[in-house]
Protein backbone atom coordinates (compact mmCIF):
# COMPACT_ATOMS: atom_id res chain seq x y z
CA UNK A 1 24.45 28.47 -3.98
CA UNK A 2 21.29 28.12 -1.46
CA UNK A 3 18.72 26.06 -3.20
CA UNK A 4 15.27 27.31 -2.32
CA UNK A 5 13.14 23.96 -0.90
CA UNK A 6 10.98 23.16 -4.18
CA UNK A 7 13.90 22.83 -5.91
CA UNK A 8 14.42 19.31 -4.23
CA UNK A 9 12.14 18.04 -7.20
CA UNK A 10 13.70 14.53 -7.69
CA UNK A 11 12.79 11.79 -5.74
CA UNK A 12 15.96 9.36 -4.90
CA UNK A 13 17.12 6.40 -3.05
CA UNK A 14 19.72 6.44 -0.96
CA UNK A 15 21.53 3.33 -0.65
CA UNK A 16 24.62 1.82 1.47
CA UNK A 17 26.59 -1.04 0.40
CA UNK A 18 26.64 -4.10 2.51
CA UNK A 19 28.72 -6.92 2.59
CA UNK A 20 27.38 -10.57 2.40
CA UNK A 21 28.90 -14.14 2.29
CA UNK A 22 29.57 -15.66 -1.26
CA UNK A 23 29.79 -19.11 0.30
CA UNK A 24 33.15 -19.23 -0.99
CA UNK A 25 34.98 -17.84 2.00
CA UNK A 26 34.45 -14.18 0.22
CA UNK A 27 32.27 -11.60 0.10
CA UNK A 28 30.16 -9.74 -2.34
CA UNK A 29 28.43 -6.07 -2.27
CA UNK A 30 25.15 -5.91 -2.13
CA UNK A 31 23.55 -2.49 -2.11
CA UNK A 32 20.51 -1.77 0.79
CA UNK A 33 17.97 1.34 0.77
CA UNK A 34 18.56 3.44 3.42
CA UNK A 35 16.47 5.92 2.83
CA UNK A 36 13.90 7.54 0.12
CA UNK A 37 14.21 11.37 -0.45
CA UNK A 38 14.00 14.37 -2.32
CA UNK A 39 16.76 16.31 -3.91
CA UNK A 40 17.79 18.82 -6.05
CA UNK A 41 20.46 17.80 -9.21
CA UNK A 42 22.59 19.87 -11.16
CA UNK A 43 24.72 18.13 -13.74
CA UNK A 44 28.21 20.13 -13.46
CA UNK A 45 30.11 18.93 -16.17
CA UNK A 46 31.38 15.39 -17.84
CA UNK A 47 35.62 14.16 -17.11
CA UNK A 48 38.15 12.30 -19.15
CA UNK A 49 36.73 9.21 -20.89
CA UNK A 50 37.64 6.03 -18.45
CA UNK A 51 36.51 2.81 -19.25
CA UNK A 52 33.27 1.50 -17.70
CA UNK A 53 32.53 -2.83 -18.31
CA UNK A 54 35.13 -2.54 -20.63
CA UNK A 55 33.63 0.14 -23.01
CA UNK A 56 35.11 3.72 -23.21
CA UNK A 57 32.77 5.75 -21.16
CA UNK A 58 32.81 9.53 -19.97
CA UNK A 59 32.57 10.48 -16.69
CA UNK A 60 29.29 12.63 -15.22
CA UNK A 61 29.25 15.12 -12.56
CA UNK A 62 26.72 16.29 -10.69
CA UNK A 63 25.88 18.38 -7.18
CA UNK A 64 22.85 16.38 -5.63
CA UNK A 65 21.84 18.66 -2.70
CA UNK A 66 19.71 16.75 0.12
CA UNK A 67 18.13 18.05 3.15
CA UNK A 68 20.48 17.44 5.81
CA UNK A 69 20.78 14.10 7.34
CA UNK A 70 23.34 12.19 9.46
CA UNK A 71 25.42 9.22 8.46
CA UNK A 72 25.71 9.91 5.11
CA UNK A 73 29.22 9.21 3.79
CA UNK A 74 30.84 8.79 0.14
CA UNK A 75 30.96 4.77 -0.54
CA UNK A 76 27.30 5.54 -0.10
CA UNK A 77 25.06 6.29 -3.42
CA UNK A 78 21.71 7.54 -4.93
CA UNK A 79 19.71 5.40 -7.07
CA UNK A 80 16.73 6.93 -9.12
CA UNK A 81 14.79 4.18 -11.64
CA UNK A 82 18.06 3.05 -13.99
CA UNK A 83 20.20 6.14 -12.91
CA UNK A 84 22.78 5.57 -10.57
CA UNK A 85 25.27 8.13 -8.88
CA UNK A 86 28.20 7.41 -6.49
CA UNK A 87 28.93 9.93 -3.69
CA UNK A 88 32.30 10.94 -4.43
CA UNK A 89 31.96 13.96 -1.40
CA UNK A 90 29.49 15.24 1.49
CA UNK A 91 29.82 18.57 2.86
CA UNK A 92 27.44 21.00 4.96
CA UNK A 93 28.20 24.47 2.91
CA UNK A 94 27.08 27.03 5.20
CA UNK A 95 27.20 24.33 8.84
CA UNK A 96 23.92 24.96 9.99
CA UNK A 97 22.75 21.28 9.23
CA UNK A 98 20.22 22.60 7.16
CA UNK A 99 21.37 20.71 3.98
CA UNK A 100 24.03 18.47 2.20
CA UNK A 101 25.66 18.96 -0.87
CA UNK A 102 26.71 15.54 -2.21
CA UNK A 103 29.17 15.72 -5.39
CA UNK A 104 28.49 12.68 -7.29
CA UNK A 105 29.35 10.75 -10.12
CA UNK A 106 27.02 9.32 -12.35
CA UNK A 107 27.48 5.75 -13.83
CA UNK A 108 26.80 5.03 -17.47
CA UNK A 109 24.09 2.65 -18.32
């Protein structure tokens, strides 16, 4: 479905992980802004219960559609205030670079 422009209403953050020393010979993930932007989000429907921090937890889905924009890739994620959504899969649906649909899942608080 083509999403008219005002329907990118939400205003996100677009962040890629990074790895940095622990100063323990490992290596933690850190999370860096990439970018600030505005999408469109339509919640698609919940999945099985998983567990989340130990705590039964269902899982979220929802479309995020962006503007198109290179480099964006799945580990990658959208952060709005205390919301949080991992890219899960990017595609260009009609491959005129005109926009990104992202399918996401959103992590519970």
């Amino acid at each position: 479905m083509t999403r008219p422009i005002a329907a990118l209403r939400h205003r996100l953050t677009l962040q890629a992980p990074a790895e940095t020393d622990d100063g323990a010979g490992g290596v933690s993930i850190t999370w860096q802004d990439v970018a600030t932007l505005w999408a469109a989000i339509s919640p698609l429907r919940g999945g099985p219960e998983g567990l989340w921090a130990a705590q039964p937890a269902t899982r979220l889905r929802s479309e995020i559609t962006i503007r198109y924009r290179p480099g964006l890739w799945p580990q990658m994620r959208f952060v709005a205030g205390d919301r949080v959504w991992n890219i899960i899969a990017v595609f260009d649906p009609d491959g005129r670079r005109a926009r990104l649909i992202c399918l996401c899942e959103e992590l519970p608080l």
